[in-house]
C-alpha atoms as a PDB file:
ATOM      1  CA  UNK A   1       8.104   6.651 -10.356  1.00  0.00           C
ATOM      2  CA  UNK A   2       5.279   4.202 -10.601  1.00  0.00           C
ATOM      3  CA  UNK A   3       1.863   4.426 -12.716  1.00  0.00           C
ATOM      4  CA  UNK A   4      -1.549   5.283 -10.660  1.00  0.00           C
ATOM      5  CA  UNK A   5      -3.722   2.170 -10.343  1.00  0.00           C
ATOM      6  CA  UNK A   6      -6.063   2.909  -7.862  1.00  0.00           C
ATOM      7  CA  UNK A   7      -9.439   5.214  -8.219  1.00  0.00           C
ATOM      8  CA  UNK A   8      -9.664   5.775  -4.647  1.00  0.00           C
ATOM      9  CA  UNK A   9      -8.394   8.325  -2.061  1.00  0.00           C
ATOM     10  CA  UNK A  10      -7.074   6.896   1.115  1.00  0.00           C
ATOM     11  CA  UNK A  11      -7.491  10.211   3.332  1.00  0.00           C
ATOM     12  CA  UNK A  12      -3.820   9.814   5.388  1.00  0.00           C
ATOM     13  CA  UNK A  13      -3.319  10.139   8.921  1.00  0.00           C
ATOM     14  CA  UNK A  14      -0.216  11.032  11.222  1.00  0.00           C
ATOM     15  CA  UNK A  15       1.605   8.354  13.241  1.00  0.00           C
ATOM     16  CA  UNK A  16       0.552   5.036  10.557  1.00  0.00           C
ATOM     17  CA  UNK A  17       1.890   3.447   7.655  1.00  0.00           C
ATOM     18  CA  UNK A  18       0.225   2.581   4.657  1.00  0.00           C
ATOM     19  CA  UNK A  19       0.730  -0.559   2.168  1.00  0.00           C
ATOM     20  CA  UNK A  20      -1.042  -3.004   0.131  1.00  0.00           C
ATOM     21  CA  UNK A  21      -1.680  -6.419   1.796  1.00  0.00           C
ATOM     22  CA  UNK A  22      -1.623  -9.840   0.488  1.00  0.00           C
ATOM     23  CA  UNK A  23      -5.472  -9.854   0.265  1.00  0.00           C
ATOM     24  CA  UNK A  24      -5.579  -6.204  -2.055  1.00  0.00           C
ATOM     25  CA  UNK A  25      -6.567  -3.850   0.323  1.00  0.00           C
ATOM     26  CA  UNK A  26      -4.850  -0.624   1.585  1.00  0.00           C
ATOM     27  CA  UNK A  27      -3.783  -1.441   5.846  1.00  0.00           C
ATOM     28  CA  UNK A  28      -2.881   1.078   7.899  1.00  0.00           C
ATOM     29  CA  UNK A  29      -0.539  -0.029  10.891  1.00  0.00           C
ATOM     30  CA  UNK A  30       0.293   2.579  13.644  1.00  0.00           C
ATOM     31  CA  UNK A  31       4.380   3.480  13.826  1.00  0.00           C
ATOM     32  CA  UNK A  32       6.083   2.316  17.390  1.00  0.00           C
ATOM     33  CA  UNK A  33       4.639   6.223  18.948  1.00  0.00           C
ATOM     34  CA  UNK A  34       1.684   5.913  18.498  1.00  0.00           C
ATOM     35  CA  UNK A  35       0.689   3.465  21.088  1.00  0.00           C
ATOM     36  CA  UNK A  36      -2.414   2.285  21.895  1.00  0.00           C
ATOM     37  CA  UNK A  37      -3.499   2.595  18.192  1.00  0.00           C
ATOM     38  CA  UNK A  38      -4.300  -0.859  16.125  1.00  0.00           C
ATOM     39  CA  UNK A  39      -4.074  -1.983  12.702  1.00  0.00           C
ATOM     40  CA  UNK A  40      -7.248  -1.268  10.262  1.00  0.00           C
ATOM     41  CA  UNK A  41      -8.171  -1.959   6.982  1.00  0.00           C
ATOM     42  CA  UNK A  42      -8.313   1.738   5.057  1.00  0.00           C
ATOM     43  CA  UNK A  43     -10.964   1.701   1.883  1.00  0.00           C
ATOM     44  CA  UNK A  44     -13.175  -0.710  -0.120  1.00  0.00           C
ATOM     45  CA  UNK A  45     -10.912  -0.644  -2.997  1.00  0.00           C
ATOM     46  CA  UNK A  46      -9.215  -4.136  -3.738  1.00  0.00           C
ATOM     47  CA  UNK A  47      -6.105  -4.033  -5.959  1.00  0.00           C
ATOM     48  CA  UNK A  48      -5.179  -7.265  -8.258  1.00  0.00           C
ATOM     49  CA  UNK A  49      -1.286  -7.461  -7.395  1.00  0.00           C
ATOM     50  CA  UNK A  50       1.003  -8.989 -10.419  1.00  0.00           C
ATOM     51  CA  UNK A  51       4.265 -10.192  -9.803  1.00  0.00           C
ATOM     52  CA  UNK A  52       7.265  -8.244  -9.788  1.00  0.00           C
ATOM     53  CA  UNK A  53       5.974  -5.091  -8.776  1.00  0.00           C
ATOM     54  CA  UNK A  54       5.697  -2.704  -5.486  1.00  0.00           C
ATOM     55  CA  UNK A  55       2.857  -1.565  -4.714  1.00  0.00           C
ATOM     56  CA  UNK A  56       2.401   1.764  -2.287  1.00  0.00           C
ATOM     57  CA  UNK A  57       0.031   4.718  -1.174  1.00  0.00           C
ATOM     58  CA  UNK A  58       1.686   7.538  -2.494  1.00  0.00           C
ATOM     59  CA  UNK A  59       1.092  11.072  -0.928  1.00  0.00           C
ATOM     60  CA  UNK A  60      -1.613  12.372  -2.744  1.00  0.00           C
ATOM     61  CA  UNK A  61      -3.674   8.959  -1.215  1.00  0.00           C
ATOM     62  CA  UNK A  62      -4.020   7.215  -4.701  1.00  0.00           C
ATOM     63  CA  UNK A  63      -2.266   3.562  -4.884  1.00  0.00           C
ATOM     64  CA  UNK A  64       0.725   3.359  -7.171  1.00  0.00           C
ATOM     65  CA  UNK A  65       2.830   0.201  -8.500  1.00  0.00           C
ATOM     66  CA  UNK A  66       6.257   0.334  -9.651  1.00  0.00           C
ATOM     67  CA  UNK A  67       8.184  -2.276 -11.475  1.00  0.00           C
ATOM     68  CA  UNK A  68      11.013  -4.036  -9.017  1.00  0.00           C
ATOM     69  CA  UNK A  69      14.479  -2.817 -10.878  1.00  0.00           C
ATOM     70  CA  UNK A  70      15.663  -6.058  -9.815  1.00  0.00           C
ATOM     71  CA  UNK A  71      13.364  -8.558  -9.566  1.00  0.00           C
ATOM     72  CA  UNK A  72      13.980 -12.694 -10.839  1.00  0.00           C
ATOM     73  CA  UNK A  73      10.492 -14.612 -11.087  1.00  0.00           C
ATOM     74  CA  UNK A  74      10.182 -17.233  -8.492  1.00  0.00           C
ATOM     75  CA  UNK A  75      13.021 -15.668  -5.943  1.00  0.00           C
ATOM     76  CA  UNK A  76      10.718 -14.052  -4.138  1.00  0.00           C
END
């Protein structure tokens, strides 16, 4: 389980997924069926990412980050 990092919601919708990009805001990118769709940035919030950890939307729509079990600095 990861720690809650983010203050805001990122209302979900059916047929994306959700991440953090490399520039700290939450992307949505449509799955393979749900053509036609693009990719789109999803909220204002920008998150400062730190090495060696994951970060993801969970399903209430607040950002988590949870620390890489095994993760070597500079591997990556």
């Amino acid at each position: 389980m990861g720690s809650k990092i983010g203050n805001e919601r990122i209302k979900r919708e059916d047929g994306y997924l959700y991440f953090v990009g490399k520039d700290g805001y939450v992307w949505a990118v449509p799955m393979r069926h749900n053509k036609g769709a693009k990719k789109k940035k999803v909220g204002n919030e920008r998150i400062s990412k730190e090495e060696g950890y994951l970060y993801y939307v969970g399903k209430d729509g607040f950002v988590y980050k949870a620390k890489m079990k095994n993760y070597k600095k500079g591997k990556w």
